[in-house]
Protein backbone atom coordinates (compact mmCIF):
# COMPACT_ATOMS: atom_id res chain seq x y z
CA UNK A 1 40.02 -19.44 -55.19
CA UNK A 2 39.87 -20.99 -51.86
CA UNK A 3 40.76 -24.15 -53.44
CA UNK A 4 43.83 -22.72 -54.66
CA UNK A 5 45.15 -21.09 -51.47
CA UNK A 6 44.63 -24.54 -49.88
CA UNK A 7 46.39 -26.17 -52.57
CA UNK A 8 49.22 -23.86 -51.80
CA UNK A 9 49.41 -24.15 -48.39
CA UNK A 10 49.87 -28.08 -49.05
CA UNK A 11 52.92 -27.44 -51.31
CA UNK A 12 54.13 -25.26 -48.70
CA UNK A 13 53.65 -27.83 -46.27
CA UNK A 14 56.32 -30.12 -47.49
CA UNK A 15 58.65 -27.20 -48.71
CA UNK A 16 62.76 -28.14 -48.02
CA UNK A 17 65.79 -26.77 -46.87
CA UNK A 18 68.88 -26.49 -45.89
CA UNK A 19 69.49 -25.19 -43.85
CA UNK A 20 74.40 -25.38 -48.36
CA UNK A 21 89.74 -19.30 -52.51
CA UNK A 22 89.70 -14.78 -52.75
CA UNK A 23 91.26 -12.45 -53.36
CA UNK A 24 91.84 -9.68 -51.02
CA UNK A 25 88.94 -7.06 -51.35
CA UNK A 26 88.98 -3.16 -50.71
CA UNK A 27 87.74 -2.59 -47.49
CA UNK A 28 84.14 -1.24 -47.84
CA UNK A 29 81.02 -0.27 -46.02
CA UNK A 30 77.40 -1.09 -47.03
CA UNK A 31 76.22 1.69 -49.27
CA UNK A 32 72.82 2.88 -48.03
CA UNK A 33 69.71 2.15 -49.45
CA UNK A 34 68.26 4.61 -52.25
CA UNK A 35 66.56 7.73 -51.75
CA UNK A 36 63.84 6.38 -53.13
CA UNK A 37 63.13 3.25 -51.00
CA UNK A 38 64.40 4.68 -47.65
CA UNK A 39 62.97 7.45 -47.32
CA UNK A 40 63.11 9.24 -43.98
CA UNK A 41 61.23 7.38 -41.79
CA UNK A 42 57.73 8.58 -39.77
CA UNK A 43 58.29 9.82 -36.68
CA UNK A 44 55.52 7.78 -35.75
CA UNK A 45 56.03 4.42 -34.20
CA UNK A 46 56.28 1.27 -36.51
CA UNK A 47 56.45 -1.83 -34.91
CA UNK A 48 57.93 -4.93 -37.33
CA UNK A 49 56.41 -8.42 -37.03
CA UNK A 50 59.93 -10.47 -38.09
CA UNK A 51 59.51 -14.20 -38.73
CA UNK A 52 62.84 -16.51 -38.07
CA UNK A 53 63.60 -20.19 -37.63
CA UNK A 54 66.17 -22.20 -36.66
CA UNK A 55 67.96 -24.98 -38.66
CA UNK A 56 71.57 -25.41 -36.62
CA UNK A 57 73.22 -25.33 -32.93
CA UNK A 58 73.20 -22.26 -30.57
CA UNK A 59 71.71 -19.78 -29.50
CA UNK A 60 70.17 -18.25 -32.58
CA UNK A 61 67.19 -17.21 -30.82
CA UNK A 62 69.24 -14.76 -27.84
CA UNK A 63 71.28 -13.65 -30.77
CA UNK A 64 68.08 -12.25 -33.19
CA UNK A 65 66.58 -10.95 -29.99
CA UNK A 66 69.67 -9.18 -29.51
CA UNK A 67 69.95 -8.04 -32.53
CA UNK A 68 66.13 -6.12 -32.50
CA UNK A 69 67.15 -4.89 -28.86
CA UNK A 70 70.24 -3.44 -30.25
CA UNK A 71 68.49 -2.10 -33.52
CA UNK A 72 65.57 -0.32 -31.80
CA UNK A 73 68.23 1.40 -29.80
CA UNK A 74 69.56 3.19 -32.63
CA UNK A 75 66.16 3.56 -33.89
CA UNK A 76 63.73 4.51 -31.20
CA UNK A 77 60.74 4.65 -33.26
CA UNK A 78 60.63 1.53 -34.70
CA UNK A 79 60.26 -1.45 -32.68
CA UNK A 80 61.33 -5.06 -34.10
CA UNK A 81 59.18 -8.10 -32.78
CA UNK A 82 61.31 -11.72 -33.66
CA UNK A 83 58.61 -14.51 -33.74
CA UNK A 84 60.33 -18.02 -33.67
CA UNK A 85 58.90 -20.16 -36.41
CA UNK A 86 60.31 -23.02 -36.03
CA UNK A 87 61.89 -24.98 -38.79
CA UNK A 88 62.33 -23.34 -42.20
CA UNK A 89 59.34 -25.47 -43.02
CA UNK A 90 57.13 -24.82 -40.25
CA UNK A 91 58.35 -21.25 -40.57
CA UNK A 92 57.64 -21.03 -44.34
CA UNK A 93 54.05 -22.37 -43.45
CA UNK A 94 53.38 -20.13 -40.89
CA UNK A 95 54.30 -16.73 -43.44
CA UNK A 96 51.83 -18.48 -45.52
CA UNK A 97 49.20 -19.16 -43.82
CA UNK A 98 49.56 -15.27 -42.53
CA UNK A 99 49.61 -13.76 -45.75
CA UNK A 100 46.77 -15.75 -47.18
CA UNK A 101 44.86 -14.99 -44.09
CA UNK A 102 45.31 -11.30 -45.19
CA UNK A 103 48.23 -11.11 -42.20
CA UNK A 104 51.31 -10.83 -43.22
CA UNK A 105 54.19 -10.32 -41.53
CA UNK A 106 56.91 -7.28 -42.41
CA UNK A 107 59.81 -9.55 -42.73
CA UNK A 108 61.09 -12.51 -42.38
CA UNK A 109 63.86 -15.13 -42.92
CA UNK A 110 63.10 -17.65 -45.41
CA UNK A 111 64.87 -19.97 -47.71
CA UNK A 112 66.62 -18.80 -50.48
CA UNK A 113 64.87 -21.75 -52.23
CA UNK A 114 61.56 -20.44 -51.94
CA UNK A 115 61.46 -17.69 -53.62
CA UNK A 116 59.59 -19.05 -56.50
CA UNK A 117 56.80 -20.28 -54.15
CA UNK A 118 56.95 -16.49 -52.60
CA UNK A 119 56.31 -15.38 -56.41
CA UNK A 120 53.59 -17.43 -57.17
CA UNK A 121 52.05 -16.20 -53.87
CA UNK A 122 52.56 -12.59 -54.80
CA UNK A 123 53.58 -12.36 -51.48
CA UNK A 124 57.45 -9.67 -51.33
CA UNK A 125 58.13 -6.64 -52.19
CA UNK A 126 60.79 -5.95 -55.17
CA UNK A 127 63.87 -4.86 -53.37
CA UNK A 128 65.52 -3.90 -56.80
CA UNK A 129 64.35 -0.26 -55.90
CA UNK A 130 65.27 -0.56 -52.32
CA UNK A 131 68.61 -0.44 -52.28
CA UNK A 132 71.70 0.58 -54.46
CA UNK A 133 73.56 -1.44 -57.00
CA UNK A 134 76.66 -1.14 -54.84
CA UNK A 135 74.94 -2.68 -52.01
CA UNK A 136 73.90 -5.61 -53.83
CA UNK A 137 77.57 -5.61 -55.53
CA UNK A 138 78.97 -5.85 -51.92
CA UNK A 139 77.25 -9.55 -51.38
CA UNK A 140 79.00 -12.78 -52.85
CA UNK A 141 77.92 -13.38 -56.32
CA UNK A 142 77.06 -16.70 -55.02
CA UNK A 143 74.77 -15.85 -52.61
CA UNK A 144 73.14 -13.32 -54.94
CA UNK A 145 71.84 -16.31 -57.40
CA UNK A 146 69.32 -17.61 -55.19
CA UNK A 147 68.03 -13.81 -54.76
CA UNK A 148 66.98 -13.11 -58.07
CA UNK A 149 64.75 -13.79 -60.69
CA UNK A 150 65.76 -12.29 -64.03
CA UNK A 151 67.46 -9.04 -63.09
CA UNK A 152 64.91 -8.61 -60.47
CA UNK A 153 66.08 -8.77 -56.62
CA UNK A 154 63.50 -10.20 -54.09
CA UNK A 155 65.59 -11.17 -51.10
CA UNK A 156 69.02 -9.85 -49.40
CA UNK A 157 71.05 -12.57 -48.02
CA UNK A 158 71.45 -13.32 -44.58
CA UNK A 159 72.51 -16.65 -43.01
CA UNK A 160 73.96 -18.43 -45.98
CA UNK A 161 76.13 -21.56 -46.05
CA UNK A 162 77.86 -24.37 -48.25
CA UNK A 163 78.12 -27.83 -47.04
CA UNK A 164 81.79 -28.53 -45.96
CA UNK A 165 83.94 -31.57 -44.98
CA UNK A 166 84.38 -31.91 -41.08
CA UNK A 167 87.12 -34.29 -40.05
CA UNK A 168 88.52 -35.22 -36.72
CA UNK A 169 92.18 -34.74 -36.78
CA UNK A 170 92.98 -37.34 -33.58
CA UNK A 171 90.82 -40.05 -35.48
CA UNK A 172 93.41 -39.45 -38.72
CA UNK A 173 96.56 -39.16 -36.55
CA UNK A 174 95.51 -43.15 -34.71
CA UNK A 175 94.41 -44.58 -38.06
CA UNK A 176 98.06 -43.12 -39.98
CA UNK A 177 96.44 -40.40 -41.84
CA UNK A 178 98.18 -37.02 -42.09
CA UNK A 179 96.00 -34.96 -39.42
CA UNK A 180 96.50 -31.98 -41.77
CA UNK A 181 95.33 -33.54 -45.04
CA UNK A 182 92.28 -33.67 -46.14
CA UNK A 183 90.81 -36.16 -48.72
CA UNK A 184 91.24 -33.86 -51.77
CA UNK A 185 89.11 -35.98 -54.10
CA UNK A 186 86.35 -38.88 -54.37
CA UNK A 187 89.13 -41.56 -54.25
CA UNK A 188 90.69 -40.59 -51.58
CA UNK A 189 87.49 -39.95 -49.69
CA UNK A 190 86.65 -43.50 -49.81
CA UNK A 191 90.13 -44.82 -49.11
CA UNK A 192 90.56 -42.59 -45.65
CA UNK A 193 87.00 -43.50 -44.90
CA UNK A 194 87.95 -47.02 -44.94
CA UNK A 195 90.82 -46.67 -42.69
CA UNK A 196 88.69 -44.73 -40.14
CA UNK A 197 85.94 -47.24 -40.18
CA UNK A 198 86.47 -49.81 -37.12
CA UNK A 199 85.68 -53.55 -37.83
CA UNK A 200 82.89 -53.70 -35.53
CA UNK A 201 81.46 -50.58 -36.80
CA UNK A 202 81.13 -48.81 -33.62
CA UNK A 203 83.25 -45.96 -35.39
CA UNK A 204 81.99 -44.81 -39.02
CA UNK A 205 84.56 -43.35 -41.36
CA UNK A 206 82.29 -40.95 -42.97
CA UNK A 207 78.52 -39.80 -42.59
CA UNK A 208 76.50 -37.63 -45.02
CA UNK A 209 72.87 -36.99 -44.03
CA UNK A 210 70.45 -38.52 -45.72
CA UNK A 211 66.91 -37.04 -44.86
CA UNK A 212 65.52 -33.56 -44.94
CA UNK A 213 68.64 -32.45 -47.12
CA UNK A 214 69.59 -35.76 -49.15
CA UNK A 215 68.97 -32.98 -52.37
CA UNK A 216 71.50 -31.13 -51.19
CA UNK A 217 73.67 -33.46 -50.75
CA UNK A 218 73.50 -34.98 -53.96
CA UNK A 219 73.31 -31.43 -55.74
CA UNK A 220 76.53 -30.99 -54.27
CA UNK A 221 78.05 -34.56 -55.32
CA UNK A 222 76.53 -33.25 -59.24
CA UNK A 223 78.42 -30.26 -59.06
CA UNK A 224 81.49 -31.92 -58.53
CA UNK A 225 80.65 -34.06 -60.89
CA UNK A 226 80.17 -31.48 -64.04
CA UNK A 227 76.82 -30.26 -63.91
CA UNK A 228 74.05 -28.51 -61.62
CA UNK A 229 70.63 -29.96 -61.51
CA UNK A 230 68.17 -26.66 -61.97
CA UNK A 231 68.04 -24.29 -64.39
CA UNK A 232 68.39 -20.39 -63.40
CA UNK A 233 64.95 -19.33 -63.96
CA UNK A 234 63.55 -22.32 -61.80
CA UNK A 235 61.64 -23.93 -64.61
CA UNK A 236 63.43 -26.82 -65.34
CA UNK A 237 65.72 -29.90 -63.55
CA UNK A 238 68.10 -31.60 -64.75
CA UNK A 239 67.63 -35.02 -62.67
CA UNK A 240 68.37 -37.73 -64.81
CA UNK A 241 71.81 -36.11 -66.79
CA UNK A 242 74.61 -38.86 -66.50
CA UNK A 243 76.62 -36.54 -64.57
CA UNK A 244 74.04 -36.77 -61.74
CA UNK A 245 73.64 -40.56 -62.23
CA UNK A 246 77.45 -41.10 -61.63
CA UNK A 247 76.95 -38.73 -58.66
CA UNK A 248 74.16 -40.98 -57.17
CA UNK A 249 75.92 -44.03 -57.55
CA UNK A 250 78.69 -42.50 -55.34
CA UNK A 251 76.86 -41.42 -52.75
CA UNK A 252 74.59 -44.56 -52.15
CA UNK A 253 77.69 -46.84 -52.81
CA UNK A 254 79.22 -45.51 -49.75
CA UNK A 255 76.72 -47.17 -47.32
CA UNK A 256 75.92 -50.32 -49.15
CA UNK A 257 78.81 -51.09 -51.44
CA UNK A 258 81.77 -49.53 -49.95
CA UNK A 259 80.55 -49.93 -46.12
CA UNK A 260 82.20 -46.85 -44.70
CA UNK A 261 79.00 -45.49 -43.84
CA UNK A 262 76.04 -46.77 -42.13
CA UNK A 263 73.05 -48.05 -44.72
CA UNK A 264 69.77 -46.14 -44.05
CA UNK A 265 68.62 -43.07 -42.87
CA UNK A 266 71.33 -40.41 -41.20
CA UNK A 267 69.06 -37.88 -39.74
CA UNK A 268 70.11 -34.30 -40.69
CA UNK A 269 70.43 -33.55 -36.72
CA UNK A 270 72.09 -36.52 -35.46
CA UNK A 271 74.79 -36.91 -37.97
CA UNK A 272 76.93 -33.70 -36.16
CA UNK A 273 76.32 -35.20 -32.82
CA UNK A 274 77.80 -38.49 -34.16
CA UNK A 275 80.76 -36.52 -35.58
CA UNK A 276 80.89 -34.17 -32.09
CA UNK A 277 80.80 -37.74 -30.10
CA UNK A 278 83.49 -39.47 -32.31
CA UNK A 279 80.92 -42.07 -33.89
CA UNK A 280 81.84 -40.68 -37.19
CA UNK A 281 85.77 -39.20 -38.55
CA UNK A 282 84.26 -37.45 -41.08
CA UNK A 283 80.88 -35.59 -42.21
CA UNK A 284 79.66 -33.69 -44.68
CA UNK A 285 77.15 -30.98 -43.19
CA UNK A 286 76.40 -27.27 -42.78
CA UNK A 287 78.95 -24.63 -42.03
CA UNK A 288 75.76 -22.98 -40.06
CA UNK A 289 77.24 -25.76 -37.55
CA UNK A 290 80.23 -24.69 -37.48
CA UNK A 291 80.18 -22.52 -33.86
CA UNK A 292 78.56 -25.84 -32.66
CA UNK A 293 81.21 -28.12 -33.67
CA UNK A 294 83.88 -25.48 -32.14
CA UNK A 295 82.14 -25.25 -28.95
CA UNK A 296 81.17 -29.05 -28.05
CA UNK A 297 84.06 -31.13 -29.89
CA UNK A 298 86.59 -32.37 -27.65
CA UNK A 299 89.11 -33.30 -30.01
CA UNK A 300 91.32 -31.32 -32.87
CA UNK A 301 89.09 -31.39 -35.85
CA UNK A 302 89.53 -29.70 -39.41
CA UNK A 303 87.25 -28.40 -42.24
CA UNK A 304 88.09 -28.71 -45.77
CA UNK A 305 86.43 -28.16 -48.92
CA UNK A 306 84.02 -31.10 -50.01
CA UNK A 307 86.45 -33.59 -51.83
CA UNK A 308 86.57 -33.21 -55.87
CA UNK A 309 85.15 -35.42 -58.32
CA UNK A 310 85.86 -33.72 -61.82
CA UNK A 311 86.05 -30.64 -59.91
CA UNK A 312 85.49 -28.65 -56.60
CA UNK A 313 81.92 -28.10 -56.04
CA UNK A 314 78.96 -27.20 -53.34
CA UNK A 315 75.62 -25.57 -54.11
CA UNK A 316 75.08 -22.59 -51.41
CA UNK A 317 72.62 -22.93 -49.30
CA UNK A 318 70.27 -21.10 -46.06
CA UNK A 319 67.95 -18.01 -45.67
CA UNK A 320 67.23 -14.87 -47.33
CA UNK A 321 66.01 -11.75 -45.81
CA UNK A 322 62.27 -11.24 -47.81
CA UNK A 323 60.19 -7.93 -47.39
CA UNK A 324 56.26 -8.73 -47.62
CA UNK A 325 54.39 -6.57 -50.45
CA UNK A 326 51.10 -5.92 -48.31
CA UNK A 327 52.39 -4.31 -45.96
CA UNK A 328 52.33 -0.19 -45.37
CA UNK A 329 54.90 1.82 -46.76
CA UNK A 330 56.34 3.18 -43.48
CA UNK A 331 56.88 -0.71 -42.23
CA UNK A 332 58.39 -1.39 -45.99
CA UNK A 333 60.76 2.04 -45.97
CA UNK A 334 61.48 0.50 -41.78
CA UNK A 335 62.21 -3.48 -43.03
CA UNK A 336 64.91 -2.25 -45.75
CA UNK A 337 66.35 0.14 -42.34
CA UNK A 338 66.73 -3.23 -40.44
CA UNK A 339 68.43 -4.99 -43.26
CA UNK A 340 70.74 -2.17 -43.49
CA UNK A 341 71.34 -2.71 -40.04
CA UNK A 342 71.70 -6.51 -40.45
CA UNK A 343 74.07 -6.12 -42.77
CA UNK A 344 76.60 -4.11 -42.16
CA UNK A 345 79.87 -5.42 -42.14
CA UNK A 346 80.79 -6.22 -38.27
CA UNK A 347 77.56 -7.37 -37.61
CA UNK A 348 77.87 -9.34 -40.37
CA UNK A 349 81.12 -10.56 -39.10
CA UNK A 350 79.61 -10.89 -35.47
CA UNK A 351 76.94 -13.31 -36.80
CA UNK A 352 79.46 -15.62 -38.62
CA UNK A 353 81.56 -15.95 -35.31
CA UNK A 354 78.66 -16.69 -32.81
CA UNK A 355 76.90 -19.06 -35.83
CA UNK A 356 78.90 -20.65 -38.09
CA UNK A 357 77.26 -19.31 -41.27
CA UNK A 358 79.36 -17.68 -43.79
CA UNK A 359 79.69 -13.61 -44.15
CA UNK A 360 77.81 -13.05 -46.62
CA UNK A 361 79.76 -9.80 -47.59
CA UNK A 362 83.05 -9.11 -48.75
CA UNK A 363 83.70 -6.10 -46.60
CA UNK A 364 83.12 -8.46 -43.62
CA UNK A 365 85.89 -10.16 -43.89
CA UNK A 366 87.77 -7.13 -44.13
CA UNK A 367 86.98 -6.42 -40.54
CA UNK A 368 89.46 -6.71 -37.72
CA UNK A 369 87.09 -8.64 -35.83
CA UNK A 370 86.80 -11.14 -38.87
CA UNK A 371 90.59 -11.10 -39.83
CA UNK A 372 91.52 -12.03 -35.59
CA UNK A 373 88.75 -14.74 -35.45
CA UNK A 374 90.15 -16.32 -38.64
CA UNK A 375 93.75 -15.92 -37.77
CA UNK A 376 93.46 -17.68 -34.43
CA UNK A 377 90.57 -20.24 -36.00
CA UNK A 378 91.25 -20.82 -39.46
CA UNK A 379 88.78 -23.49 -40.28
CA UNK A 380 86.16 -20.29 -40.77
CA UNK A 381 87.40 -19.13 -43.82
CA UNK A 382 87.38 -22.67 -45.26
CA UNK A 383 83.41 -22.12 -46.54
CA UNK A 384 84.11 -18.53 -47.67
CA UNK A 385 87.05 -20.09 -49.74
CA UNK A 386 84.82 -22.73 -51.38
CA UNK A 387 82.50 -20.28 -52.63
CA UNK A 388 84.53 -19.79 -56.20
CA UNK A 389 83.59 -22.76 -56.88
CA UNK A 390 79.97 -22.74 -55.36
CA UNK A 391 76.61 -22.52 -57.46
CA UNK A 392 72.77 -21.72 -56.72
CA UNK A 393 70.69 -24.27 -54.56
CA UNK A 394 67.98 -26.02 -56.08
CA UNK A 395 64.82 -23.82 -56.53
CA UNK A 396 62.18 -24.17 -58.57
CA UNK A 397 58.46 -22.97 -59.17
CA UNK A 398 56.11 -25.50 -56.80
CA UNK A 399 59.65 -26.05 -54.57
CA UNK A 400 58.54 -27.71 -52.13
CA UNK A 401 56.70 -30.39 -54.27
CA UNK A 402 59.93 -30.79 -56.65
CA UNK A 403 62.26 -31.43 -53.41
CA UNK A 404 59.85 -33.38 -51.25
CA UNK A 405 60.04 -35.82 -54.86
CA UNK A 406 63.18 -35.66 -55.03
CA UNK A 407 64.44 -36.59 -52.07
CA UNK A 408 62.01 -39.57 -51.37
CA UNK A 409 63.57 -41.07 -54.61
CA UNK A 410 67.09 -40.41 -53.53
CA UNK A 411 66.41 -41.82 -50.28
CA UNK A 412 64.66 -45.15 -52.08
CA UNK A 413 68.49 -45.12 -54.14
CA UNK A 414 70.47 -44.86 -50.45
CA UNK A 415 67.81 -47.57 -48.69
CA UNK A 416 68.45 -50.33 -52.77
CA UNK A 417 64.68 -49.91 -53.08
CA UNK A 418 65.46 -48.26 -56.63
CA UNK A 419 68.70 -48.04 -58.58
CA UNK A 420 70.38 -44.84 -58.53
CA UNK A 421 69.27 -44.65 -62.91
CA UNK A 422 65.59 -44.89 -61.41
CA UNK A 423 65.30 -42.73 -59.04
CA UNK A 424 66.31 -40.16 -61.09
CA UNK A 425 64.66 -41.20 -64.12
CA UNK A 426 61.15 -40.88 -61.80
CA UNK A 427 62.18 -38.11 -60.29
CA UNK A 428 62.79 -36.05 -63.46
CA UNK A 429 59.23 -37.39 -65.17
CA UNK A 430 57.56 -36.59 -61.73
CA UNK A 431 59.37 -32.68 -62.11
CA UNK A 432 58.99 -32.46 -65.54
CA UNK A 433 54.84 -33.02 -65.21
CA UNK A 434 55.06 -30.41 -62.31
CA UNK A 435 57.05 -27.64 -64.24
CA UNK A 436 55.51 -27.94 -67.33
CA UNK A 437 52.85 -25.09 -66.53
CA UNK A 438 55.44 -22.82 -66.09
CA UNK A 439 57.40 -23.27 -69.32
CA UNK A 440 54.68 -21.72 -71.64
């Protein structure tokens, strides 16, 4: 047994991220949770251990600490205590080294991704019960994929995103682009990003990150491409598929063929400062860094969806809200009361503005203090937009083994150390002998 829980902890260990057009919508409020699951609370106190990282710019910490001030205002018997965890990795490790020491905390935000690793721990509560169907029908439907197994709802999402093109409108403008056209496809992405690259390099025409999230990125690049690379129930990848071959080939011919960005590794953190400093026209990246980008660029800049292939396409990405199963009732019936809170729509709204992330509900965006923000700074609906045509992030049973694979093979295809065709082929016979356990 012991062995087991250590073995676990390892695949935690190396567990991955990423922090990945509408209709108008009748204005609505979060329906409340069910009788059933919030029932009225004990006057006695509850205090909430709530576990958090960070994964973009600003001042995420003030902002959750805020947030529990505010809560326990309205709610003076329950008091919410936000412990910083670090990455999504480290914080991911530290929830499971707590609940395997018999510890665990109330709540916390996790990937969406690792939900699977969450089941196999039998570690969160079913929040099927917890709430309404409404509520859950209030969320976007593409947010909701990474929340479920089955019909079954395990997590409530929280700060969610979809990569997105960034592009420096003063860069396009000097090298005769149109400053308010985007490169709408793969052809033209390559053909601006040549113009914007300088001859002695000291300006890149386009960067896309290629550690900690190079999954993501190429996920996203398959999508556009025709095909996602992970089944629904998180059983089985599809690496190798031709669609995600011809997606590979793009992105590592970029750096090394096309030279409009910089061979080897672009660190997840750096590439936005490059793009906030000007060493880069264009990146693809986070719209969790999206407040960041407004705040600390010094130059006109737009954000578009990420350019076409076949099609439109980004895979969603972030954390989930998860409620932990050994816990008492009181501080389970107390965690759904602080989602409620969490998630109602102009705090909702508040937390895209002073973040970046997308609202992750409809009625959000319905808000006046939504609508104003938009109207004045357009560029924050672009990510909300791009969700039609947005699909579930990788996830998979043993996650964290699957990515860490994954992406050490894409970044052998990005550094010519394997051809695109055999990184993939490895990494799908390296998945497949991992997932197989899970298929009977």
């Amino acid at each position: 047994m012991k062995k087991a829980l250590v073995s676990l902890l390892m695949v935690t260990l190396v567990a991955t991220a990423c922090a990945k057009g509408e209709s108008k919508t009748e204005t609505k409020t979060a329906a409340a949770p069910t009788a059933s699951a919030a029932a009225t609370a004990s006057t006695k106190p509850v205090e909430l251990q709530f576990y958090f990282p960070v994964a973009v710019g600003g001042p995420i910490t003030k902002l959750i600490d805020q947030l529990a001030d505010d809560f326990h205002k309205e709610n003076p018997t329950i008091t919410v205590k936000p412990v910083y965890g670090g990455s999504y990795q480290d914080t991911m490790t530290k929830v499971a080294t707590a609940v395997q020491g018999g510890n665990s905390p109330d709540l916390a935000v996790l990937l969406s991704t690792d939900l699977y690793s969450l089941l196999s721990m039998k570690a969160v509560e079913d929040l099927t019960p917890r709430f309404s169907k409404d509520y859950f029908n209030g969320f976007y439907e593409a947010f909701m994929g990474n929340t479920k197994s089955g019909d079954t709802v395990w997590s409530v999402p929280f700060q969610r995103s979809t990569i997105v093109l960034y592009y420096n409108k003063d860069l396009f403008k000097k090298a005769g682009l149109d400053p308010e056209k985007a490169p709408a496809n793969w052809t033209e992405l390559k053909e601006y990003a040549a113009k914007l690259t300088t001859s002695d390099k000291s300006q890149w025409g386009l960067e896309i990150p290629s550690t900690g999230y190079q999954y993501w990125m190429t996920q996203a690049l398959s999508l556009q491409t025709g095909t996602n690379i992970v089944s629904a129930d998180g059983k089985q990848v599809f690496f190798n598929k031709p669609e995600v071959q011809e997606a590979l080939q793009f992105y590592t011919d970029l750096g090394r063929k096309d030279k409009v960005m910089p061979e080897g590794a672009l660190e997840w953190a750096t590439v936005p400062s490059d793009f906030i400093s000007g060493k880069t026209a264009m990146m693809y990246h986070t719209t969790g860094n999206l407040t960041k980008v407004k705040t600390d660029a010094k130059f006109n800049f737009g954000v578009a969806f990420l350019p076409a292939n076949k099609k439109y396409g980004s895979p969603t990405g972030g954390g989930n809200l998860y409620v932990f199963k050994n816990i008492p009732e009181d501080h389970k019936a107390a965690s759904v009361k602080f989602i409620q809170f969490l998630t109602q729509p102009d705090r909702v709204a508040q937390w895209s503005i002073d973040t970046g992330y997308v609202g992750t509900t409809k009625a959000a965006y319905e808000t006046d203090k939504l609508k104003n923000y938009i109207k004045d700074f357009p560029q924050a609906a672009v990510a909300r937009d791009q969700l039609k045509y947005a699909d579930s992030e990788l996830s998979t049973y043993q996650n964290g083994q699957v990515t860490k694979l994954f992406n050490d093979n894409i970044q052998a295809a990005l550094l010519g150390t394997m051809t695109p065709k055999e990184a993939l082929d490895k990494s799908q016979q390296q998945a497949d002998d991992i997932l197989k356990n899970f298929q009977k």
